[in-house]
N, C-alpha and C. Protein backbone atom coordinates (compact mmCIF):
# COMPACT_ATOMS: atom_id res chain seq x y z
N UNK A 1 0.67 21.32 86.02
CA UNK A 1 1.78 20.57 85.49
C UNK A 1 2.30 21.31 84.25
N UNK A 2 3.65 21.13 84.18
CA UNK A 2 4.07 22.42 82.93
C UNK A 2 4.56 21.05 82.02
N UNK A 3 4.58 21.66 80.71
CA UNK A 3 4.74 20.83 79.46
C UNK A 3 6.34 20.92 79.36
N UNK A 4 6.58 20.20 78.72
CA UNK A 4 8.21 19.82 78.74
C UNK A 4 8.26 20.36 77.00
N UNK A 5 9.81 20.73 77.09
CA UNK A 5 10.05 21.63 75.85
C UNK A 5 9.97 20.48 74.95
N UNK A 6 9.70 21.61 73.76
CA UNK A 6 9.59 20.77 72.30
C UNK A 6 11.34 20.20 72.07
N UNK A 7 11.49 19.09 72.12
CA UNK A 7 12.69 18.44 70.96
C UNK A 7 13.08 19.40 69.60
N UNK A 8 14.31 19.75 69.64
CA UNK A 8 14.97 20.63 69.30
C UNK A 8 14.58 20.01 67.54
N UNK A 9 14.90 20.73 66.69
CA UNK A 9 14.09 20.40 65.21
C UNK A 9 15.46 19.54 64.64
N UNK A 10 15.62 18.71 63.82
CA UNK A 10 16.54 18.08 63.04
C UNK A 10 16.66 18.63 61.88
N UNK A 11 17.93 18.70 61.38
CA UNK A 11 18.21 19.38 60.09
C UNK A 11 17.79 18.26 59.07
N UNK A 12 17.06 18.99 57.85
CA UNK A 12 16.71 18.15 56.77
C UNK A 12 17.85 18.31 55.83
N UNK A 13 18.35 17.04 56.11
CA UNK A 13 19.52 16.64 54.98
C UNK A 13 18.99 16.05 53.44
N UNK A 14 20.24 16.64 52.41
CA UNK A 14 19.50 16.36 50.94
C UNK A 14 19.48 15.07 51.16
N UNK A 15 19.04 14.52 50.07
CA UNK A 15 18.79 13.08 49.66
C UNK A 15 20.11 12.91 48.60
N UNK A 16 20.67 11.89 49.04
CA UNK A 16 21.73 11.56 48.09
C UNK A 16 21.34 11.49 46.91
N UNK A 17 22.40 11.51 45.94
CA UNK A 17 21.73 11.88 43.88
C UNK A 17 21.85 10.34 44.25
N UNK A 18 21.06 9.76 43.66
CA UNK A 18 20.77 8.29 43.14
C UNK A 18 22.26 7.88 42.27
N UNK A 19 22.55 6.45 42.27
CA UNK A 19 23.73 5.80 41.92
C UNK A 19 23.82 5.90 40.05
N UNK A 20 22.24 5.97 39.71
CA UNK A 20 21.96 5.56 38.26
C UNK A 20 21.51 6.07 37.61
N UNK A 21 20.97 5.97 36.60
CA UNK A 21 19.68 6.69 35.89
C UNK A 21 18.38 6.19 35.79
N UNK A 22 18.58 4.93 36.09
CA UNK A 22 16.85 3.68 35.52
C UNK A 22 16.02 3.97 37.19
N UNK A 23 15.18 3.88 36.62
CA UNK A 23 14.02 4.23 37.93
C UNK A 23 14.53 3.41 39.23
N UNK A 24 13.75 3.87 40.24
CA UNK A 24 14.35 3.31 41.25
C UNK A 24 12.74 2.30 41.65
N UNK A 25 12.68 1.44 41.71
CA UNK A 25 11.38 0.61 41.50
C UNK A 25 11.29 -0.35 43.43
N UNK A 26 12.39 -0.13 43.85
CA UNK A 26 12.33 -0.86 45.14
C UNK A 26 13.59 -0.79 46.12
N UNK A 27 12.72 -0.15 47.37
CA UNK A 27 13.95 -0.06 48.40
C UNK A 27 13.68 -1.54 49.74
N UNK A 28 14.81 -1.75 50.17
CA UNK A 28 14.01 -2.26 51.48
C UNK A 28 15.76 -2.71 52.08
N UNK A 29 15.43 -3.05 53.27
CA UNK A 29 16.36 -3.43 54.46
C UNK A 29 16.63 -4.74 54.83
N UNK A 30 17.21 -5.44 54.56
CA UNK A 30 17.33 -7.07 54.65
C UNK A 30 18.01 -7.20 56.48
N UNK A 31 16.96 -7.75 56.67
CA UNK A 31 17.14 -8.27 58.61
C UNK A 31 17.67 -9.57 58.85
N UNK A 32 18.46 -9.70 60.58
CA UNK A 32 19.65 -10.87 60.47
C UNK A 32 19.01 -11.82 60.21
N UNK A 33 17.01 -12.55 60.18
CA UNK A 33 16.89 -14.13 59.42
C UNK A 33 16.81 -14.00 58.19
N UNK A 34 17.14 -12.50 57.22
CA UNK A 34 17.67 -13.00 56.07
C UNK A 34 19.44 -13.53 55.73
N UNK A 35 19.82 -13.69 56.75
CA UNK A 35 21.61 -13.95 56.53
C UNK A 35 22.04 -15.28 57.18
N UNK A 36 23.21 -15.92 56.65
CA UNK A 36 23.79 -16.64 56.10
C UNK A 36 24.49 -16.70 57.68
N UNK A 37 25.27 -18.01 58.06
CA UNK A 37 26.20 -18.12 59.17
C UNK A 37 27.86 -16.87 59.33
N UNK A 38 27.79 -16.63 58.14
CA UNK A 38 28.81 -15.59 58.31
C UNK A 38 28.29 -14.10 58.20
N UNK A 39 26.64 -13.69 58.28
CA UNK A 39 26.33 -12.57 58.60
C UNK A 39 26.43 -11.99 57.01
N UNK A 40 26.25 -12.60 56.07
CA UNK A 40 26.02 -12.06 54.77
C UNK A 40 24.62 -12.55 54.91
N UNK A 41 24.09 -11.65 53.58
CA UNK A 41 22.34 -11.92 53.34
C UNK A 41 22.30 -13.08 51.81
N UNK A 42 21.15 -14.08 52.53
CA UNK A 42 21.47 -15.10 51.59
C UNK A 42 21.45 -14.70 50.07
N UNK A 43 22.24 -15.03 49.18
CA UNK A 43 21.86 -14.82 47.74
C UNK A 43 20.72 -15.12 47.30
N UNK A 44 20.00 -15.93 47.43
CA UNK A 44 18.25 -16.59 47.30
C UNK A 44 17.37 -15.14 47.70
N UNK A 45 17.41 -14.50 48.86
CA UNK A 45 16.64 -13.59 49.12
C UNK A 45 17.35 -12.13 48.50
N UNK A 46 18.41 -12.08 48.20
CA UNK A 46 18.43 -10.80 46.99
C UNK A 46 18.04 -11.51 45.70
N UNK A 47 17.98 -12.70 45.04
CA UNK A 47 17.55 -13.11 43.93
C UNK A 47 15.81 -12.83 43.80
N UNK A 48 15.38 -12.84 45.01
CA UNK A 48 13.57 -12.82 45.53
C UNK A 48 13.21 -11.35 45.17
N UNK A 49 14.31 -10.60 46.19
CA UNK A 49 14.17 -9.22 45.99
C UNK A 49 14.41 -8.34 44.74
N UNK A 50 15.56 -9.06 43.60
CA UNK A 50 15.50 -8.77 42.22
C UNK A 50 14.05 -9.29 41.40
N UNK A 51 13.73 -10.53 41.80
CA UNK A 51 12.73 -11.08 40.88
C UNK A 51 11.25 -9.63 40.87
N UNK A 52 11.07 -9.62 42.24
CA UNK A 52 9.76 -8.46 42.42
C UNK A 52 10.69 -7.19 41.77
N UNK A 53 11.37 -6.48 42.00
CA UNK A 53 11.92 -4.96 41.14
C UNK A 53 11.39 -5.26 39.96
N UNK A 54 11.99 -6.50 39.39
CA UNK A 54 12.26 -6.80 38.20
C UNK A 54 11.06 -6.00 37.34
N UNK A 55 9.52 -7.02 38.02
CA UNK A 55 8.29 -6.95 37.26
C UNK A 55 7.93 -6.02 37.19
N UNK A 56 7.95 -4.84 38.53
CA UNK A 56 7.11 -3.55 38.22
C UNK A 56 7.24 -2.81 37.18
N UNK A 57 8.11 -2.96 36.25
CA UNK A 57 7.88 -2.21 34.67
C UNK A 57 7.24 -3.17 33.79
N UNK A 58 7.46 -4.58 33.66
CA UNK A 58 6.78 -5.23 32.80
C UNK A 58 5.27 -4.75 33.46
N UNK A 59 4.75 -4.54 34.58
CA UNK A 59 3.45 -4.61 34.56
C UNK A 59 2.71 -3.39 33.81
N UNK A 60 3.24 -2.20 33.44
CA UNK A 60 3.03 -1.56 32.93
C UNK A 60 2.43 -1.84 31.61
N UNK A 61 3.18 -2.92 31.16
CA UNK A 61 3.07 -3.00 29.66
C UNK A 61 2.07 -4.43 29.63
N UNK A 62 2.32 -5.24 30.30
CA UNK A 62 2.17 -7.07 30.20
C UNK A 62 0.05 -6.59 30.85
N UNK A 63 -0.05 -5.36 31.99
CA UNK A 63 -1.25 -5.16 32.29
C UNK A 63 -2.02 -6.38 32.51
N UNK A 64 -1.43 -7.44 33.61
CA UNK A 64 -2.63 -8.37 33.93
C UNK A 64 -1.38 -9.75 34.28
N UNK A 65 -1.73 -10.81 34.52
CA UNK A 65 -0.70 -11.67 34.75
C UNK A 65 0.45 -11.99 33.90
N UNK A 66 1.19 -12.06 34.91
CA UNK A 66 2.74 -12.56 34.17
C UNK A 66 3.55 -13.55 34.54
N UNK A 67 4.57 -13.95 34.51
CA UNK A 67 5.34 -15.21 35.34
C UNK A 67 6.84 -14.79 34.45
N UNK A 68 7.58 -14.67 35.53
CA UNK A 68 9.39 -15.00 35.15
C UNK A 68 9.68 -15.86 34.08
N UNK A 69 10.05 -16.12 33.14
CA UNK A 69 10.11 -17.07 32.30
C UNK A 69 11.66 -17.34 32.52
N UNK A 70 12.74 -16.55 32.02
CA UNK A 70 13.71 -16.52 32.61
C UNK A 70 14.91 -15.44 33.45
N UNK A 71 15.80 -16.36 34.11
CA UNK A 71 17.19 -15.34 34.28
C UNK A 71 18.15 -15.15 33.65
N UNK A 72 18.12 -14.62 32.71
CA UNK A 72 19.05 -14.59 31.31
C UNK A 72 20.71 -13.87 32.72
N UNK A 73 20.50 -13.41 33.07
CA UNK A 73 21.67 -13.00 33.52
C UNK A 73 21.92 -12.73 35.32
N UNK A 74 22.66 -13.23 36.31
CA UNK A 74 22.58 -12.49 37.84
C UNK A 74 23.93 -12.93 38.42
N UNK A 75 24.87 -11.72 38.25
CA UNK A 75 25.98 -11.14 39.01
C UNK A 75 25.95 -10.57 40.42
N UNK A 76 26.18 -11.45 41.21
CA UNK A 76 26.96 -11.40 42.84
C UNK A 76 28.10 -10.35 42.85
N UNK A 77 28.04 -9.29 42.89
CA UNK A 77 29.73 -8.20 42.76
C UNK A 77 30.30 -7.80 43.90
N UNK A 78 29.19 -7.60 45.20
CA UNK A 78 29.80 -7.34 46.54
C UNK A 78 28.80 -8.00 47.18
N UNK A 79 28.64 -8.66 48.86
CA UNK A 79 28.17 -8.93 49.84
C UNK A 79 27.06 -8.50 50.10
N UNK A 80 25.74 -8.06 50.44
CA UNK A 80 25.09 -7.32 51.14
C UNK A 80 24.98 -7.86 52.33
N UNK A 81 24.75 -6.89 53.33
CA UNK A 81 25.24 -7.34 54.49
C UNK A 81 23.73 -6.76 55.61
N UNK A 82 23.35 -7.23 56.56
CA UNK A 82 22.21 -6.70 57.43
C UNK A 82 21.85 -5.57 58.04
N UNK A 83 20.93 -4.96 57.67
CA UNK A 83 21.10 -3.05 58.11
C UNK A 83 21.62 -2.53 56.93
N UNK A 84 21.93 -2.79 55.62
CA UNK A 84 22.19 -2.35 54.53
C UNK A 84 20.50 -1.33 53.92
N UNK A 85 20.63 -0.15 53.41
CA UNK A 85 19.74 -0.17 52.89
C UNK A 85 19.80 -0.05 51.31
N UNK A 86 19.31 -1.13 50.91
CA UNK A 86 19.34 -2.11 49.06
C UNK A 86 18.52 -1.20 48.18
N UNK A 87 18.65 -0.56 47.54
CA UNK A 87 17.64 0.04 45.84
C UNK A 87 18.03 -0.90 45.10
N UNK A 88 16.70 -0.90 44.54
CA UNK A 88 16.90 -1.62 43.20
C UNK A 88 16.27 -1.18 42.00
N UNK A 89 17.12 -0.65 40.47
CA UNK A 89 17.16 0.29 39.91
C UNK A 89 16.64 -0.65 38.44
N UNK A 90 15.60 -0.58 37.62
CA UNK A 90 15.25 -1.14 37.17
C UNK A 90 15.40 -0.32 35.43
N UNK A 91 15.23 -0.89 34.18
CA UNK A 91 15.18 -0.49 32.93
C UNK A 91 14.57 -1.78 31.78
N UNK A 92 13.78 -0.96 31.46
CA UNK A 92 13.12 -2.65 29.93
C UNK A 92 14.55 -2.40 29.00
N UNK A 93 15.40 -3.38 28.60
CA UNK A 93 15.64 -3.01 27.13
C UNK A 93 15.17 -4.17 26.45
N UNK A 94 13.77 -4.50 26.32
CA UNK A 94 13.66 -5.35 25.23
C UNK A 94 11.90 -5.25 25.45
N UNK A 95 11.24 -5.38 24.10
CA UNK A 95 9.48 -5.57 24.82
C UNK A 95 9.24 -6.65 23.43
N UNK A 96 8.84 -7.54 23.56
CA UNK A 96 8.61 -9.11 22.43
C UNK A 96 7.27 -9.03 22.27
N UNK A 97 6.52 -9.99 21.62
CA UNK A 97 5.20 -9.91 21.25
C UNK A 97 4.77 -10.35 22.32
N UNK A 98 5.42 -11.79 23.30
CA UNK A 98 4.63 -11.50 24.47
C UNK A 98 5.61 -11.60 25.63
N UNK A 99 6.38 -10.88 25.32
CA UNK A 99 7.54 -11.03 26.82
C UNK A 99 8.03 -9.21 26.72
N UNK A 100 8.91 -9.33 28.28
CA UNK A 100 9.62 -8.09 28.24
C UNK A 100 10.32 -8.38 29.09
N UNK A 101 11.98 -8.01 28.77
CA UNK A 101 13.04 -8.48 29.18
C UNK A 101 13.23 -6.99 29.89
N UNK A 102 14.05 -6.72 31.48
CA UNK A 102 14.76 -5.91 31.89
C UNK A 102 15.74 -5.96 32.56
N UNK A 103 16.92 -5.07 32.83
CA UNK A 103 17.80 -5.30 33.72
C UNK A 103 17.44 -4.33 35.07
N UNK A 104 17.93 -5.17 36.19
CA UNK A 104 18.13 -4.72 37.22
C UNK A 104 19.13 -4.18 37.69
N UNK A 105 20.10 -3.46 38.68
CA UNK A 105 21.19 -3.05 39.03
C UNK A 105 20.12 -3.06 40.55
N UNK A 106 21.24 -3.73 41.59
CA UNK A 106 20.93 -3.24 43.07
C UNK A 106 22.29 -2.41 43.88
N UNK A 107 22.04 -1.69 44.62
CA UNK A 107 23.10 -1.26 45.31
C UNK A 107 22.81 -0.84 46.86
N UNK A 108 23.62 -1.04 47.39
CA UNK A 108 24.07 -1.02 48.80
C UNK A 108 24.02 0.22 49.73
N UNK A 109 23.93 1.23 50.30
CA UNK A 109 23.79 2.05 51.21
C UNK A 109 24.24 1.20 52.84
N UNK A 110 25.56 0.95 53.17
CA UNK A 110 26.10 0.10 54.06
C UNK A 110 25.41 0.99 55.22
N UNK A 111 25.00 0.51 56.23
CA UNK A 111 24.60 0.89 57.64
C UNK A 111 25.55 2.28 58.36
N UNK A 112 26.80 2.13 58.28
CA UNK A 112 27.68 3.30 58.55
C UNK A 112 27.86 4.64 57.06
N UNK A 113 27.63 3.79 56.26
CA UNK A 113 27.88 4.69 55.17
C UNK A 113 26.93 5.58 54.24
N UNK A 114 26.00 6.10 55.07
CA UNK A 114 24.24 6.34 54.09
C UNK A 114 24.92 7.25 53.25
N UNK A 115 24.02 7.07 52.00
CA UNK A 115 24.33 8.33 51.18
C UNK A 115 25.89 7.86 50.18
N UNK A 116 26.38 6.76 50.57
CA UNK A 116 27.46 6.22 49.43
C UNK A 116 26.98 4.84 48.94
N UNK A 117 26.66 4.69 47.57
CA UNK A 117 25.97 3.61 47.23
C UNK A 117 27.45 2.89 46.71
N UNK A 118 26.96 1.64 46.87
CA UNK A 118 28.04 0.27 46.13
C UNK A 118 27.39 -0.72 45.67
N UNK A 119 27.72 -0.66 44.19
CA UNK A 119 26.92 -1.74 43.41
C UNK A 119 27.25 -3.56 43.71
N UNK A 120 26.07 -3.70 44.12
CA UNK A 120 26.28 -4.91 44.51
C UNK A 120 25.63 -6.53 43.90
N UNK A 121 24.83 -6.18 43.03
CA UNK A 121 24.45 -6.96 41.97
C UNK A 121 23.76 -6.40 40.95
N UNK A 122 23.36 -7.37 39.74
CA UNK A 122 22.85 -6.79 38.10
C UNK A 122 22.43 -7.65 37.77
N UNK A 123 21.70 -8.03 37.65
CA UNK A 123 20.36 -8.94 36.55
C UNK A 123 19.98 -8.71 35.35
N UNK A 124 19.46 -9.50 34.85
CA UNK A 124 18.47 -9.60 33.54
C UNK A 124 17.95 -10.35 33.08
N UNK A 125 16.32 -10.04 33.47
CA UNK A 125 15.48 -11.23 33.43
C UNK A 125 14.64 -11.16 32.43
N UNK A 126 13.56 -12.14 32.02
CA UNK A 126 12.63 -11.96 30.87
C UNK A 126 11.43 -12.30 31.71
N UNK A 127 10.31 -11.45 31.88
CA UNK A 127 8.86 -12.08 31.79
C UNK A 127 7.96 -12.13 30.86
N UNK A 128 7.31 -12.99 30.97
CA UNK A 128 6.11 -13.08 29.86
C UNK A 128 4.74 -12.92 30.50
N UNK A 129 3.58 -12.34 29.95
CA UNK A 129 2.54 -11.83 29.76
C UNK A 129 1.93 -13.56 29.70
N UNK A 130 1.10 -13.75 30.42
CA UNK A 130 0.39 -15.19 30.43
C UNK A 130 -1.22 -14.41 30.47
N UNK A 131 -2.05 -16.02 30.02
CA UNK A 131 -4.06 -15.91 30.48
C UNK A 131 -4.20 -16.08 31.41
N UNK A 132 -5.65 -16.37 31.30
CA UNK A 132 -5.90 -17.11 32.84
C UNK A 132 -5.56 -18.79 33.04
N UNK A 133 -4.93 -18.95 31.90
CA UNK A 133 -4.90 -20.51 31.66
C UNK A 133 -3.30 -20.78 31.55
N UNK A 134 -2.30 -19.66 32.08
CA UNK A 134 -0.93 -19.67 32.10
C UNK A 134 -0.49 -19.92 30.82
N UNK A 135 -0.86 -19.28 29.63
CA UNK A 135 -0.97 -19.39 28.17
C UNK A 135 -0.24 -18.22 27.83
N UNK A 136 0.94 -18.32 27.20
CA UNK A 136 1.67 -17.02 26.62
C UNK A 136 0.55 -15.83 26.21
N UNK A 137 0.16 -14.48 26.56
CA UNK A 137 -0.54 -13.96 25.61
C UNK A 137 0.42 -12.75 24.90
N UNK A 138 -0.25 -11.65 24.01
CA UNK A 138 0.29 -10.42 23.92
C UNK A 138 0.76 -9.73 24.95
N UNK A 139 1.59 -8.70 24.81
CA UNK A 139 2.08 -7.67 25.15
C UNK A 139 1.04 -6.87 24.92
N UNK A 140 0.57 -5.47 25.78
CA UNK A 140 -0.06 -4.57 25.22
C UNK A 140 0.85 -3.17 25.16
N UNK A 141 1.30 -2.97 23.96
CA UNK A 141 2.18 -1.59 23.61
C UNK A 141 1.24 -0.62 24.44
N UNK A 142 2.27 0.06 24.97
CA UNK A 142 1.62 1.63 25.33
C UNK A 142 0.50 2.76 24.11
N UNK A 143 -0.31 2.94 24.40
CA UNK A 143 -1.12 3.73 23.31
C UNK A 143 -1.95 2.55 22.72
N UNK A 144 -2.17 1.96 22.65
CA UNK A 144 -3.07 0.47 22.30
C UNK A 144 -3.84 0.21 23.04
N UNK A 145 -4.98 -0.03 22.27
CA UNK A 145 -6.38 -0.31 23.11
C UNK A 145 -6.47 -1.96 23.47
């Protein structure tokens, strides 16, 4: 029996330059039971999907449990739509004795359009650093034991 030819190689295309500058902390693909009767993705599940971006820098610093305290800020600017693929671009500007506030920026990569991002929402949330007893604690600064 003879082996069938190798599949011809695919060209490795660059990676688009990123939309931003703040880290890129979370990608993912929102599927049609995340959307709405008109085929938009519900606002609740990009609010879900901002809340998790959000934390992965506070955990850096907060090092151990935390909880959302608030949404100081969350702008709807375009649709996301199903088969979109979503980044979400994260930055601290604030670190408190026991909170740390950041903004989010998400953007869009539309299904036909890879490689052209469209900003499609912006946040800014605060978490706080809790015990084991859901008790505000410190922040631990970077370089601190």
């Amino acid at each position: 029996m003879s082996e069938l030819p190798a599949p011809p190689a695919l060209p490795i295309l660059p990676a688009p330059a990123p939309p931003c500058e703040h880290e890129l902390v979370l990608k993912v693909i929102p599927m049609p039971a995340d959307s709405n009767a008109n085929g938009d993705i519900f606002g609740g599940w990009v609010m879900a999907q901002v809340d998790l971006a959000g934390s992965v820098l506070p955990a850096r610093y907060i090092r151990g449990r935390m909880a959302t305290v608030a949404v100081n800020e969350f702008i709807f600017k375009q649709p996301v739509r199903v088969g979109d693929i979503c980044s979400f671009f994260a930055h601290v500007t604030r670190i408190g004795r026991t909170s740390v506030t950041v903004e989010v920026e998400v953007y869009s990569e539309r299904f036909a359009g890879q490689g052209q991002y469209l900003k499609v929402t912006e946040a800014r949330l605060t978490y706080v650093a809790i015990d084991a007893d859901g008790r505000p604690r410190a922040v631990v600064l970077p370089g601190a034991q």
